[in-house]
PDB file of N, CA and C in Angstrom:
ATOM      1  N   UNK A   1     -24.146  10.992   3.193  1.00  0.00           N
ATOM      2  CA  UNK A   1     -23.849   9.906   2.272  1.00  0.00           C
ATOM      3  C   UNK A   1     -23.614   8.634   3.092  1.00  0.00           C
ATOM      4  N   UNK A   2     -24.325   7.255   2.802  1.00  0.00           N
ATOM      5  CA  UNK A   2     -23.857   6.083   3.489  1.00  0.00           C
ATOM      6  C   UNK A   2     -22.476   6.042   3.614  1.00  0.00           C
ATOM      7  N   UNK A   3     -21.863   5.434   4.475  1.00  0.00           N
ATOM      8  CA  UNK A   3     -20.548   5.128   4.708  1.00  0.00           C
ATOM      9  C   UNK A   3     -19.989   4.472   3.405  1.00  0.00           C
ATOM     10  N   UNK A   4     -20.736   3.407   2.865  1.00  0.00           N
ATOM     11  CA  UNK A   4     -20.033   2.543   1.896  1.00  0.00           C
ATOM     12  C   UNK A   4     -20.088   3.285   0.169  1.00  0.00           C
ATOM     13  N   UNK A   5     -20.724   4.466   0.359  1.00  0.00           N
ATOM     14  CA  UNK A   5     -20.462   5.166  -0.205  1.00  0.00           C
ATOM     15  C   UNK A   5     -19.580   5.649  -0.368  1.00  0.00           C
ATOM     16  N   UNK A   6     -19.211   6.506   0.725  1.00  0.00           N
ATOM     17  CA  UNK A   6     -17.923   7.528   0.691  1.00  0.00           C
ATOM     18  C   UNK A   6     -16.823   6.744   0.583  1.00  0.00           C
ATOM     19  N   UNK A   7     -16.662   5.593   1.421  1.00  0.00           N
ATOM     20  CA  UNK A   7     -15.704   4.379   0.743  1.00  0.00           C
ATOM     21  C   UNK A   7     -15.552   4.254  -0.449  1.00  0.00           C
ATOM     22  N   UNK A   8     -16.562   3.733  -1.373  1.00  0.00           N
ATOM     23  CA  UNK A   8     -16.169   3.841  -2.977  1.00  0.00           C
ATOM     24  C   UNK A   8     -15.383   4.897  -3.311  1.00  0.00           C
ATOM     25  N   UNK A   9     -16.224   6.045  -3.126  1.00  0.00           N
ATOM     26  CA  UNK A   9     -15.588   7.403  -3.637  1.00  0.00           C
ATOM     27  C   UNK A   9     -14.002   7.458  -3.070  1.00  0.00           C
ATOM     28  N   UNK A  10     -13.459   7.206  -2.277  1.00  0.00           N
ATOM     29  CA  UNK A  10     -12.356   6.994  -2.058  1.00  0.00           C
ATOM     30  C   UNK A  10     -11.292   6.554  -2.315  1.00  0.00           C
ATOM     31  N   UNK A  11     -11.785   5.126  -2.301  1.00  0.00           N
ATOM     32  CA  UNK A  11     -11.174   4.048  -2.984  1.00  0.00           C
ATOM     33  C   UNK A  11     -11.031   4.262  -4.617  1.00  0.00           C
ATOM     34  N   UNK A  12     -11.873   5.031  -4.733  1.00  0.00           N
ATOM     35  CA  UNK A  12     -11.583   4.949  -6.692  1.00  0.00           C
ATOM     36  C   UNK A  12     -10.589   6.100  -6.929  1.00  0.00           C
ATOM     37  N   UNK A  13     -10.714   7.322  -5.892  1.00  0.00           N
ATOM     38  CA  UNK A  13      -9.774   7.970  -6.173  1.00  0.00           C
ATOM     39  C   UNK A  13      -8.080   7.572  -5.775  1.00  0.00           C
ATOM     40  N   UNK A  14      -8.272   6.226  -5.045  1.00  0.00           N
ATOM     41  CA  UNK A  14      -6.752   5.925  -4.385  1.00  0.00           C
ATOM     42  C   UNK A  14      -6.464   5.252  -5.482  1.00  0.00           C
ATOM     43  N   UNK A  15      -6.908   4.349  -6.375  1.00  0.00           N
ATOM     44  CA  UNK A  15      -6.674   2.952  -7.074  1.00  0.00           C
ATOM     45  C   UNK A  15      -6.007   3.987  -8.396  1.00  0.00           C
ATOM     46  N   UNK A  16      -6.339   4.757  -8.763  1.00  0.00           N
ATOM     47  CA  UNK A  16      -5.959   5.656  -9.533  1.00  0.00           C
ATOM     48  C   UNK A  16      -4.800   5.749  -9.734  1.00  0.00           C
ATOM     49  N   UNK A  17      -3.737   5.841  -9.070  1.00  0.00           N
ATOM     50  CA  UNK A  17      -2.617   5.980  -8.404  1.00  0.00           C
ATOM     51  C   UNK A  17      -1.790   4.621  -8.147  1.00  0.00           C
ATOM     52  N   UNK A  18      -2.440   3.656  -7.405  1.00  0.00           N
ATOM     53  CA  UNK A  18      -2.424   2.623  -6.337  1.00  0.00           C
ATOM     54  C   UNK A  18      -0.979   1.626  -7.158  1.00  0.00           C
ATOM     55  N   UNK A  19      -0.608   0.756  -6.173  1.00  0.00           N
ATOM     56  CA  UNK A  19       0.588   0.062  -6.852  1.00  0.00           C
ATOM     57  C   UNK A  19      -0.188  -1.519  -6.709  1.00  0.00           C
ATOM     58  N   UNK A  20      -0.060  -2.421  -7.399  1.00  0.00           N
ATOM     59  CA  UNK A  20       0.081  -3.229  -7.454  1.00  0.00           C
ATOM     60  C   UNK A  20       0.163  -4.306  -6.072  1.00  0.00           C
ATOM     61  N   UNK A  21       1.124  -4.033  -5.383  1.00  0.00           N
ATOM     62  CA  UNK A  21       1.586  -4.602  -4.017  1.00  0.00           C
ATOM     63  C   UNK A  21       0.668  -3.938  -2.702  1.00  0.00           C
ATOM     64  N   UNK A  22       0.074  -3.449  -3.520  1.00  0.00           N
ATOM     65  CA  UNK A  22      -0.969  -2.484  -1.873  1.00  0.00           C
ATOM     66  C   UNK A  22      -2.067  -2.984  -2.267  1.00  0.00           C
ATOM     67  N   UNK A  23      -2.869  -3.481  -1.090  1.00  0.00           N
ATOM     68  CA  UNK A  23      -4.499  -4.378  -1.297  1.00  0.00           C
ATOM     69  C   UNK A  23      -4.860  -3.660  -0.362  1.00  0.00           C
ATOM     70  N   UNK A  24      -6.244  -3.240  -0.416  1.00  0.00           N
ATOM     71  CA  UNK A  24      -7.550  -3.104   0.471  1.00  0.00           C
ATOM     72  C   UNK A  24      -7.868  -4.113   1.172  1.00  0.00           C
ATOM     73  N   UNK A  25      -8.275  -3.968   3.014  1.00  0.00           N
ATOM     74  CA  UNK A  25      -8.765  -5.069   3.885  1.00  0.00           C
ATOM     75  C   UNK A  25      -9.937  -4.291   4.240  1.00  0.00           C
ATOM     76  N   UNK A  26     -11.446  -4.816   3.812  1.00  0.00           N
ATOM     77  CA  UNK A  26     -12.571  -3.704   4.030  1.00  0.00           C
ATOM     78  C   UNK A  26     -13.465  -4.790   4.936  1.00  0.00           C
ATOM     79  N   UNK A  27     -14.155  -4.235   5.922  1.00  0.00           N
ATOM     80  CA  UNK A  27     -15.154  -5.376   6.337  1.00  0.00           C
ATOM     81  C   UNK A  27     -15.522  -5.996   5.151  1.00  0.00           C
ATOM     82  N   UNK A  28     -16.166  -7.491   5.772  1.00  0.00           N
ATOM     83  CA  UNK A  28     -16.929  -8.397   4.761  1.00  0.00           C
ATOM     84  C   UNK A  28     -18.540  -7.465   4.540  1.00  0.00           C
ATOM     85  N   UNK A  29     -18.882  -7.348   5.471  1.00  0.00           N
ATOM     86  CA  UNK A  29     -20.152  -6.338   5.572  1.00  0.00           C
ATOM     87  C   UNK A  29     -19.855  -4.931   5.948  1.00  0.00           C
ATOM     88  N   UNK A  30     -20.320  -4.297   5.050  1.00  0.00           N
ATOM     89  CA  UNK A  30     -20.235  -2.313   4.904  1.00  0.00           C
ATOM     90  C   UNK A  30     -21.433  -1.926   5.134  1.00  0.00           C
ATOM     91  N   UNK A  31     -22.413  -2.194   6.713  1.00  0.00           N
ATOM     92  CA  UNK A  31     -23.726  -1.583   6.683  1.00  0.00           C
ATOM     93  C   UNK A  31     -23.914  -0.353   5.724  1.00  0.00           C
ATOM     94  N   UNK A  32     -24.851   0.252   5.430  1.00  0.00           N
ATOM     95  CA  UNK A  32     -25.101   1.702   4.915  1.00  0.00           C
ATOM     96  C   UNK A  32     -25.031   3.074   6.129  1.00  0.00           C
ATOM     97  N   UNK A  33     -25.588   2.422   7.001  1.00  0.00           N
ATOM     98  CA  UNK A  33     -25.828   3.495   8.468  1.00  0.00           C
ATOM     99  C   UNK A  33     -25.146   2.728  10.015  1.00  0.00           C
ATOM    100  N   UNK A  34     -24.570   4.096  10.363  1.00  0.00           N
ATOM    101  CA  UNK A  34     -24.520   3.460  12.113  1.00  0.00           C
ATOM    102  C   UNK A  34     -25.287   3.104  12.871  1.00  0.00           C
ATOM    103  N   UNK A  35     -24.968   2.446  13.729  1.00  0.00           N
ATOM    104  CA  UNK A  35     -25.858   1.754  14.387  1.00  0.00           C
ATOM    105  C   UNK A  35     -26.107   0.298  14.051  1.00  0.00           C
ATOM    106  N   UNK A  36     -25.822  -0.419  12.853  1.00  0.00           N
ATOM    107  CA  UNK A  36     -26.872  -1.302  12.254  1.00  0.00           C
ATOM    108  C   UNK A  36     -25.602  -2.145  13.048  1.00  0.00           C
ATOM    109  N   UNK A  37     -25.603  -3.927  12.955  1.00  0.00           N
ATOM    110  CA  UNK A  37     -25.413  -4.725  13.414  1.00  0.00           C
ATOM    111  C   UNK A  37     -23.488  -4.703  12.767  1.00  0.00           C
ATOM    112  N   UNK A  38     -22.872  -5.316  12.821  1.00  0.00           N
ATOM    113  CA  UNK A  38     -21.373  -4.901  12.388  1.00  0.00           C
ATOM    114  C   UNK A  38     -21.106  -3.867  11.281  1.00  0.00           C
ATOM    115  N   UNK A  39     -21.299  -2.514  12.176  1.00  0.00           N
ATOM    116  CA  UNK A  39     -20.952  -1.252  11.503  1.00  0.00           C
ATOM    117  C   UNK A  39     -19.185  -1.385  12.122  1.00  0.00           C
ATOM    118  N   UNK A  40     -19.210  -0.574  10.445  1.00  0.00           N
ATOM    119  CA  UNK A  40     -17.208  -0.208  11.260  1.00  0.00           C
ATOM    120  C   UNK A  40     -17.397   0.328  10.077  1.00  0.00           C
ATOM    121  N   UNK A  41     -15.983   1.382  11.013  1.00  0.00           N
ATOM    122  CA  UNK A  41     -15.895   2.928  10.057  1.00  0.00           C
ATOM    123  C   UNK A  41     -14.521   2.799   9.789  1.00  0.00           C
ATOM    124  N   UNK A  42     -14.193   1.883   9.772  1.00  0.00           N
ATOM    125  CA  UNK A  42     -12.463   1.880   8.975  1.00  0.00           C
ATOM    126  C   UNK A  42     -11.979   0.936   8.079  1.00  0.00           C
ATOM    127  N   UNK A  43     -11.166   1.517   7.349  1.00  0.00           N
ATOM    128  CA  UNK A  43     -10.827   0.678   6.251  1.00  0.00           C
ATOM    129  C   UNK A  43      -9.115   0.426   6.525  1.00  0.00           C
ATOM    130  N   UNK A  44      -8.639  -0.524   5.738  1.00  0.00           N
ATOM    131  CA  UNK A  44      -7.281  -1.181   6.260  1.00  0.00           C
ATOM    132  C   UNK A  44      -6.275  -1.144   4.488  1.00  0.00           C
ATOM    133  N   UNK A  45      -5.181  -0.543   4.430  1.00  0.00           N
ATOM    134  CA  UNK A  45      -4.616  -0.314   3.114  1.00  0.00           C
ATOM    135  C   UNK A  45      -3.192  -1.203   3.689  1.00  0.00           C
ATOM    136  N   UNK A  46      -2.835  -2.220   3.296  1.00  0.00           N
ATOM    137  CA  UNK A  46      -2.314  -3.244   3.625  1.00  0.00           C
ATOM    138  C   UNK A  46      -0.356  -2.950   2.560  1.00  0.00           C
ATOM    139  N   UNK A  47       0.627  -3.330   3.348  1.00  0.00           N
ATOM    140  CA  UNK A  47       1.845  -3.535   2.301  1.00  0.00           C
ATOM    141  C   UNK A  47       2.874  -4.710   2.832  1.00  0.00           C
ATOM    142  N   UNK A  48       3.321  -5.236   2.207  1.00  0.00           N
ATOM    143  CA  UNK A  48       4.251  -6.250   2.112  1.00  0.00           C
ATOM    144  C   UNK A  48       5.783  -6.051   3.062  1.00  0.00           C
ATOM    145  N   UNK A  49       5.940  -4.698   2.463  1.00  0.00           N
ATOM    146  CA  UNK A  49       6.990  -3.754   3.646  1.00  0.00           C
ATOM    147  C   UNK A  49       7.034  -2.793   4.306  1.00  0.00           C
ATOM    148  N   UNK A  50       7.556  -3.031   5.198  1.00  0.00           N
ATOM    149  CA  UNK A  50       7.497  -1.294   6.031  1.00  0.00           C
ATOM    150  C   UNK A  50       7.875  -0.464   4.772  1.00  0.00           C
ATOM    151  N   UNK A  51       9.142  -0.218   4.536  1.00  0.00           N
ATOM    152  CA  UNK A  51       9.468   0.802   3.598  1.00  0.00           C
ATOM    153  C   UNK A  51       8.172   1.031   2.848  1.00  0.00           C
ATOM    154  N   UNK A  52       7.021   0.197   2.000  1.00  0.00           N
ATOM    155  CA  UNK A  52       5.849   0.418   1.156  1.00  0.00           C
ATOM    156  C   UNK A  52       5.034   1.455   1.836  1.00  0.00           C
ATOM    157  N   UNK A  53       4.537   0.949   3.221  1.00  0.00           N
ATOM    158  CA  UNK A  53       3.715   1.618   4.118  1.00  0.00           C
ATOM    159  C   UNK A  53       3.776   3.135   3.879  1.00  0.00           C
ATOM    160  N   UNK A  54       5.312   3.384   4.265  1.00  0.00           N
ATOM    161  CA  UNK A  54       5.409   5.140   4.632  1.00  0.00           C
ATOM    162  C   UNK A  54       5.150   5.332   2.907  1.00  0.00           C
ATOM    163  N   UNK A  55       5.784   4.754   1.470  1.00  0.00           N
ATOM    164  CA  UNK A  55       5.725   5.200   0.483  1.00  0.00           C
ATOM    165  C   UNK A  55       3.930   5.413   0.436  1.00  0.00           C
ATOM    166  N   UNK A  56       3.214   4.438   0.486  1.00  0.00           N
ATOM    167  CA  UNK A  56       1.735   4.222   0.044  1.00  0.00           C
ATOM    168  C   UNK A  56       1.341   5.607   0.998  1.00  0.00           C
ATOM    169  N   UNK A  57       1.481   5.703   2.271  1.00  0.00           N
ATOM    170  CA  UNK A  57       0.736   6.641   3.055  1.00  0.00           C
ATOM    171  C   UNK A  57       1.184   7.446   2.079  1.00  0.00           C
ATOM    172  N   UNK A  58       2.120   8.196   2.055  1.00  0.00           N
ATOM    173  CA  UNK A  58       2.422   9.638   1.680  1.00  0.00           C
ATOM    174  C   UNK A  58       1.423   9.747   0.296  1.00  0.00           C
ATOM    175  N   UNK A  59       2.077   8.893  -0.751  1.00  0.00           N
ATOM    176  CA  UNK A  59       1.277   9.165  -1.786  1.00  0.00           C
ATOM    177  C   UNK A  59      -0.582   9.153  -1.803  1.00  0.00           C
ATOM    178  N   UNK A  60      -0.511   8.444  -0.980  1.00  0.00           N
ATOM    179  CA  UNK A  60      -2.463   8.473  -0.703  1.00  0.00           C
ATOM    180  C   UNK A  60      -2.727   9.604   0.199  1.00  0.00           C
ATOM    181  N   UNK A  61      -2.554  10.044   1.193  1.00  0.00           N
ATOM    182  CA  UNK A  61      -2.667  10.838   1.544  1.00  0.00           C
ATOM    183  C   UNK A  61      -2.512  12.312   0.689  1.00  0.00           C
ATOM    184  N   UNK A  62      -1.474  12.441  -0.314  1.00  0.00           N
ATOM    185  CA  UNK A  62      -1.110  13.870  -0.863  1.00  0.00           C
ATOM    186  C   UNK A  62      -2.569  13.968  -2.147  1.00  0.00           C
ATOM    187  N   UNK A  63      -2.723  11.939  -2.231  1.00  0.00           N
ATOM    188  CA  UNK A  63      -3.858  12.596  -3.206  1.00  0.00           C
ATOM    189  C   UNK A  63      -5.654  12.455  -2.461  1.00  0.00           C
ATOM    190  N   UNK A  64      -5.408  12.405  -1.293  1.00  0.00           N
ATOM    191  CA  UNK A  64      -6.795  13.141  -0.636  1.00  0.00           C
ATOM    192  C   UNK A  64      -6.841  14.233  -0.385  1.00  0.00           C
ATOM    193  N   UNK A  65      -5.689  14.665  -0.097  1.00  0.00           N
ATOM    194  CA  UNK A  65      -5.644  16.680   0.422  1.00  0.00           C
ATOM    195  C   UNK A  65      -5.388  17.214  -0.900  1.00  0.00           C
ATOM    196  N   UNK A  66      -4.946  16.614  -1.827  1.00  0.00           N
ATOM    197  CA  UNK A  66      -5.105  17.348  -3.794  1.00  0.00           C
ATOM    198  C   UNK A  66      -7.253  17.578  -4.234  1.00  0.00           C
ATOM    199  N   UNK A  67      -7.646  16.360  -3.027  1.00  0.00           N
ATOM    200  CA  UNK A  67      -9.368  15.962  -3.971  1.00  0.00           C
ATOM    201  C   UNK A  67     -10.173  16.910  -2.347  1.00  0.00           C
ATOM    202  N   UNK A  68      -9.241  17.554  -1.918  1.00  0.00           N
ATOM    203  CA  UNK A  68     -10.178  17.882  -0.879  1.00  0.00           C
ATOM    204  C   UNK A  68     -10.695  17.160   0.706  1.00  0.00           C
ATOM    205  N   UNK A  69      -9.877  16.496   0.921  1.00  0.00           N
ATOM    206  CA  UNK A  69     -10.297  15.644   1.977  1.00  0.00           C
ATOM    207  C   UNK A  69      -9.561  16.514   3.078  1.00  0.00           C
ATOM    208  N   UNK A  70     -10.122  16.396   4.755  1.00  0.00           N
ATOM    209  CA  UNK A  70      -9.334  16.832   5.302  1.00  0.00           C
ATOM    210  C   UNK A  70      -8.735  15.537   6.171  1.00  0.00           C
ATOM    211  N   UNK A  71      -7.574  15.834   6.527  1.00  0.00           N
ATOM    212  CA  UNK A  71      -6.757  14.772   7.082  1.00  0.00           C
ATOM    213  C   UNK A  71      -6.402  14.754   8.817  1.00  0.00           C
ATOM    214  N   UNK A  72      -6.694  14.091   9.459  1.00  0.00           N
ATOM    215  CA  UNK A  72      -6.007  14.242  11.076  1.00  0.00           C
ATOM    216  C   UNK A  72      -5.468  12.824  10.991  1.00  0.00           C
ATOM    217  N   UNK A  73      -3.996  13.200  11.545  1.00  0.00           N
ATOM    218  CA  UNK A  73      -3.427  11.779  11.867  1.00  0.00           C
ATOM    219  C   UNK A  73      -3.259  11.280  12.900  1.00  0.00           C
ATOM    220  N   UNK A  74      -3.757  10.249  13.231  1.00  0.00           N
ATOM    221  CA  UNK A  74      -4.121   9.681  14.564  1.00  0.00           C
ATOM    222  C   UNK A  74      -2.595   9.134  15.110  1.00  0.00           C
ATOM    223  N   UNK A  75      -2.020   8.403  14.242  1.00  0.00           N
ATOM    224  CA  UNK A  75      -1.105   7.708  14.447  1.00  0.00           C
ATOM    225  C   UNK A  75       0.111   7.563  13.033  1.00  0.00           C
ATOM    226  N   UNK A  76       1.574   7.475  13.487  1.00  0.00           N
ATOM    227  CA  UNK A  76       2.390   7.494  12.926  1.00  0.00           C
ATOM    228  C   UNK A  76       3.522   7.031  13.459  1.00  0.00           C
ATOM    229  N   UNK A  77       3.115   5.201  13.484  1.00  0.00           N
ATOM    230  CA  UNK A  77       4.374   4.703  13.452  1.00  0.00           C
ATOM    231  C   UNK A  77       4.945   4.007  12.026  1.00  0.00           C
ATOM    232  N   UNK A  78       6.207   3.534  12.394  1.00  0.00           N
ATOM    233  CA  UNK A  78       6.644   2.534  11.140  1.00  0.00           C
ATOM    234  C   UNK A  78       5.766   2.055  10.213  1.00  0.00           C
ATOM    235  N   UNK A  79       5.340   0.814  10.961  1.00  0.00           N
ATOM    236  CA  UNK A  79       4.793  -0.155  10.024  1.00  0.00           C
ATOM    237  C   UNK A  79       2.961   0.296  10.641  1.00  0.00           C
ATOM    238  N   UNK A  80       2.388   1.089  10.976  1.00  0.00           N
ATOM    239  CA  UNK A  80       1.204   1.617  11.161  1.00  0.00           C
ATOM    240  C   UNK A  80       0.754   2.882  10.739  1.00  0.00           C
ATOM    241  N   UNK A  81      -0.020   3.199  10.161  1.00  0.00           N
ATOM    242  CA  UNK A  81      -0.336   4.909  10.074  1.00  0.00           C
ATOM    243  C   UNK A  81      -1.691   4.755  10.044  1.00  0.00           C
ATOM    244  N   UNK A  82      -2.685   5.897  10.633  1.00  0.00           N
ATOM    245  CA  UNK A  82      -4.192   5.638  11.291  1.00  0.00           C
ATOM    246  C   UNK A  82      -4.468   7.376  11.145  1.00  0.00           C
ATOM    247  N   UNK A  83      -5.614   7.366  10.082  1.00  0.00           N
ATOM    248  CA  UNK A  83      -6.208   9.075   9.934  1.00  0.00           C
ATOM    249  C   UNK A  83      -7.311   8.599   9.779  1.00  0.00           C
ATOM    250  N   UNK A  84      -7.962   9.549  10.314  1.00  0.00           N
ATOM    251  CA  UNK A  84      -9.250  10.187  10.122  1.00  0.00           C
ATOM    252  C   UNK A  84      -9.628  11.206   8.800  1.00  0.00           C
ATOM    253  N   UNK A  85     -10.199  10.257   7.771  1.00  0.00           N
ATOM    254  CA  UNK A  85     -10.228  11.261   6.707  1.00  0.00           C
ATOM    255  C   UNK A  85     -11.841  11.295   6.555  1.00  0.00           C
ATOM    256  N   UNK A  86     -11.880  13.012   6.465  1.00  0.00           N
ATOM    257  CA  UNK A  86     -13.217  13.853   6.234  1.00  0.00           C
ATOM    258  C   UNK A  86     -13.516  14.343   5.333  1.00  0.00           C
ATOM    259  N   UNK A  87     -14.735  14.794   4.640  1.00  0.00           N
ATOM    260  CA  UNK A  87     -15.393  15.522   3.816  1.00  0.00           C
ATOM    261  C   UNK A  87     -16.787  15.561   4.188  1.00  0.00           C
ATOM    262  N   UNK A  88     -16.975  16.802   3.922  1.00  0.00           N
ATOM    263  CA  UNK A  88     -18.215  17.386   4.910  1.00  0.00           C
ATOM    264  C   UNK A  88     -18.494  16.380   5.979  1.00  0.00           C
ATOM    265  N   UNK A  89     -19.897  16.323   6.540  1.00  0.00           N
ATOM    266  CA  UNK A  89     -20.022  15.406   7.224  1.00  0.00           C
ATOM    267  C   UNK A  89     -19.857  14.010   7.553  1.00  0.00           C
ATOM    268  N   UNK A  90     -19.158  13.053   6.469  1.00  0.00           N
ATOM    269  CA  UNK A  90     -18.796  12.033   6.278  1.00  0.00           C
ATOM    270  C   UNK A  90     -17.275  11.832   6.561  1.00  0.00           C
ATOM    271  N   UNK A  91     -17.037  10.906   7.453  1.00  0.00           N
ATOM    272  CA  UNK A  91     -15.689  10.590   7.763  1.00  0.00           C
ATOM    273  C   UNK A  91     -15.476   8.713   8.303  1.00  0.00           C
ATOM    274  N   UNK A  92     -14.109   8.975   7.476  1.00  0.00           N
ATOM    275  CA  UNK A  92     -13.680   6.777   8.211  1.00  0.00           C
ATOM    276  C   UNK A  92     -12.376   7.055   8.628  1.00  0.00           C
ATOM    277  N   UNK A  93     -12.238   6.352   9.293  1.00  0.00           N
ATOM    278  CA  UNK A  93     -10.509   5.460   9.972  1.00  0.00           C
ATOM    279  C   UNK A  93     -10.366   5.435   8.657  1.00  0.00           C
ATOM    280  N   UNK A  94      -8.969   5.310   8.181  1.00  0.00           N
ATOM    281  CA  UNK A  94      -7.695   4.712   7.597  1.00  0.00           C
ATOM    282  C   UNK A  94      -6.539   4.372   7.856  1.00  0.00           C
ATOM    283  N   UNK A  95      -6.312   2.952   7.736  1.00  0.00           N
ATOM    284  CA  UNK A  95      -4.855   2.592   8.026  1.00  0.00           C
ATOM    285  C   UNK A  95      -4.285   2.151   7.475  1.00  0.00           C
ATOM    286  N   UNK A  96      -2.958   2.353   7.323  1.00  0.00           N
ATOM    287  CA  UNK A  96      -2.023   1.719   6.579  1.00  0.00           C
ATOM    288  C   UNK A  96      -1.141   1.073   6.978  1.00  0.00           C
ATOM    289  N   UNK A  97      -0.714  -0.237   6.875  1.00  0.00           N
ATOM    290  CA  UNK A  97      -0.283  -1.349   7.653  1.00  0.00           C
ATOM    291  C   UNK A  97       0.688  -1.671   6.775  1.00  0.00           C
ATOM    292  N   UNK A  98       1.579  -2.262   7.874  1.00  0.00           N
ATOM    293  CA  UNK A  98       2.479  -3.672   7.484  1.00  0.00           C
ATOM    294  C   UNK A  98       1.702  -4.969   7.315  1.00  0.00           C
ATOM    295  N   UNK A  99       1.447  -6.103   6.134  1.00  0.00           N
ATOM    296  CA  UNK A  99       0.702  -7.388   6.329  1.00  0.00           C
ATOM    297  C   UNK A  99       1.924  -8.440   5.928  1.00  0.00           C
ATOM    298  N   UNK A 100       1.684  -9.916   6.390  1.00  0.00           N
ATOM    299  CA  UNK A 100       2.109 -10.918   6.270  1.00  0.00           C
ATOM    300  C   UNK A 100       2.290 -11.082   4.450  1.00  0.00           C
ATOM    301  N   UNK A 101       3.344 -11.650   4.013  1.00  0.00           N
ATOM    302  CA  UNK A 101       3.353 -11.902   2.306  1.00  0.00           C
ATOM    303  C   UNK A 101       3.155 -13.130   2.326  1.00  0.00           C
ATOM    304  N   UNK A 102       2.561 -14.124   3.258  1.00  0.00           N
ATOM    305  CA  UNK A 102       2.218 -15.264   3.120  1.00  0.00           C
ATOM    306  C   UNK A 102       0.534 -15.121   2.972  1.00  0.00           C
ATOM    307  N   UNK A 103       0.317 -15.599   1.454  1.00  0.00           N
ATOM    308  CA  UNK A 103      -1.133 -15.537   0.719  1.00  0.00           C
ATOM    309  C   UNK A 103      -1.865 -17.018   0.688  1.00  0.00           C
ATOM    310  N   UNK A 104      -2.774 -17.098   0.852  1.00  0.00           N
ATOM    311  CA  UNK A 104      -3.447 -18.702   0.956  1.00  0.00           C
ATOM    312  C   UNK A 104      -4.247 -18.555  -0.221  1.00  0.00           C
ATOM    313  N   UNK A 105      -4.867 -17.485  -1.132  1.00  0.00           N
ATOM    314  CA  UNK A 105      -5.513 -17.233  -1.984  1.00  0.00           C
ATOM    315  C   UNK A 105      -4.936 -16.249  -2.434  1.00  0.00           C
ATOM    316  N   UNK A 106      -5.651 -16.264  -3.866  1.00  0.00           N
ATOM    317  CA  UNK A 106      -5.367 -15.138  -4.377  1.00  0.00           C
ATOM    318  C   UNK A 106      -6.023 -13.728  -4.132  1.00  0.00           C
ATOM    319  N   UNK A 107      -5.550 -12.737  -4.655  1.00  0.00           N
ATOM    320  CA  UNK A 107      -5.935 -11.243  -4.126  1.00  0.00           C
ATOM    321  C   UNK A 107      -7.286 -11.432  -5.125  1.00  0.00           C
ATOM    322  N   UNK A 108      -8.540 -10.654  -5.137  1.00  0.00           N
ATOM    323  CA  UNK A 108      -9.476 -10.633  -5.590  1.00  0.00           C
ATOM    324  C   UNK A 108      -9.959  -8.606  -5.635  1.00  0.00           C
ATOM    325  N   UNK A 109     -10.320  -8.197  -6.811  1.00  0.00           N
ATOM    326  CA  UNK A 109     -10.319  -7.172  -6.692  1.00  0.00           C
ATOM    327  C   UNK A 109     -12.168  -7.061  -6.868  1.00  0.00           C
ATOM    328  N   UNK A 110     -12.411  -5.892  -6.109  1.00  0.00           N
ATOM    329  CA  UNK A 110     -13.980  -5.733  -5.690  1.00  0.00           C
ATOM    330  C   UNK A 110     -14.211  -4.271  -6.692  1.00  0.00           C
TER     331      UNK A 110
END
């Protein structure tokens, strides 16, 4: 499956759930295949507070291993958390961050 595929599929199963205060940071460009000119395999799940971060991970995470995903966690600090989430042969980075609450625009949903 293209990458920006399995992204959708993802993303629709997180938003499901999702709060309000948690935004998606996705490249501007989502080639279809590796290799092509700014490929990147990770996506960025953004919160206002640390405390949000660990809440958002847990709950996104419990509902990828509920839909079948498998999970390795790369990283687990505070205000960072970084997995590798799989299904069959298709896999991306995910992170979940601390971001700035200073907005110059508004949030725009894709």
């Amino acid at each position: 499956m293209p990458i920006a595929e399995f992204r959708k599929e993802i993303f629709a199963l997180l938003k499901a759930h999702g709060s309000p205060e948690s935004y998606a940071a996705q490249p501007a460009v989502s080639p279809r295949s590796q290799g092509t000119a700014g490929f990147s395999e990770d996506s960025d799940l953004l919160q206002r507070a640390e405390a949000a971060v660990e809440d958002a991970f847990r709950q996104d995470c419990s509902a990828l291993d509920s839909a079948g995903y498998d999970l390795e966690v790369m990283s687990d600090q505070p205000s960072l958390k970084r997995v590798k989430v799989r299904k069959g042969a298709d896999s991306i980075r995910m992170e979940w961050a601390r971001d700035s609450a200073i907005r110059y625009f508004p949030f725009q949903e894709d």
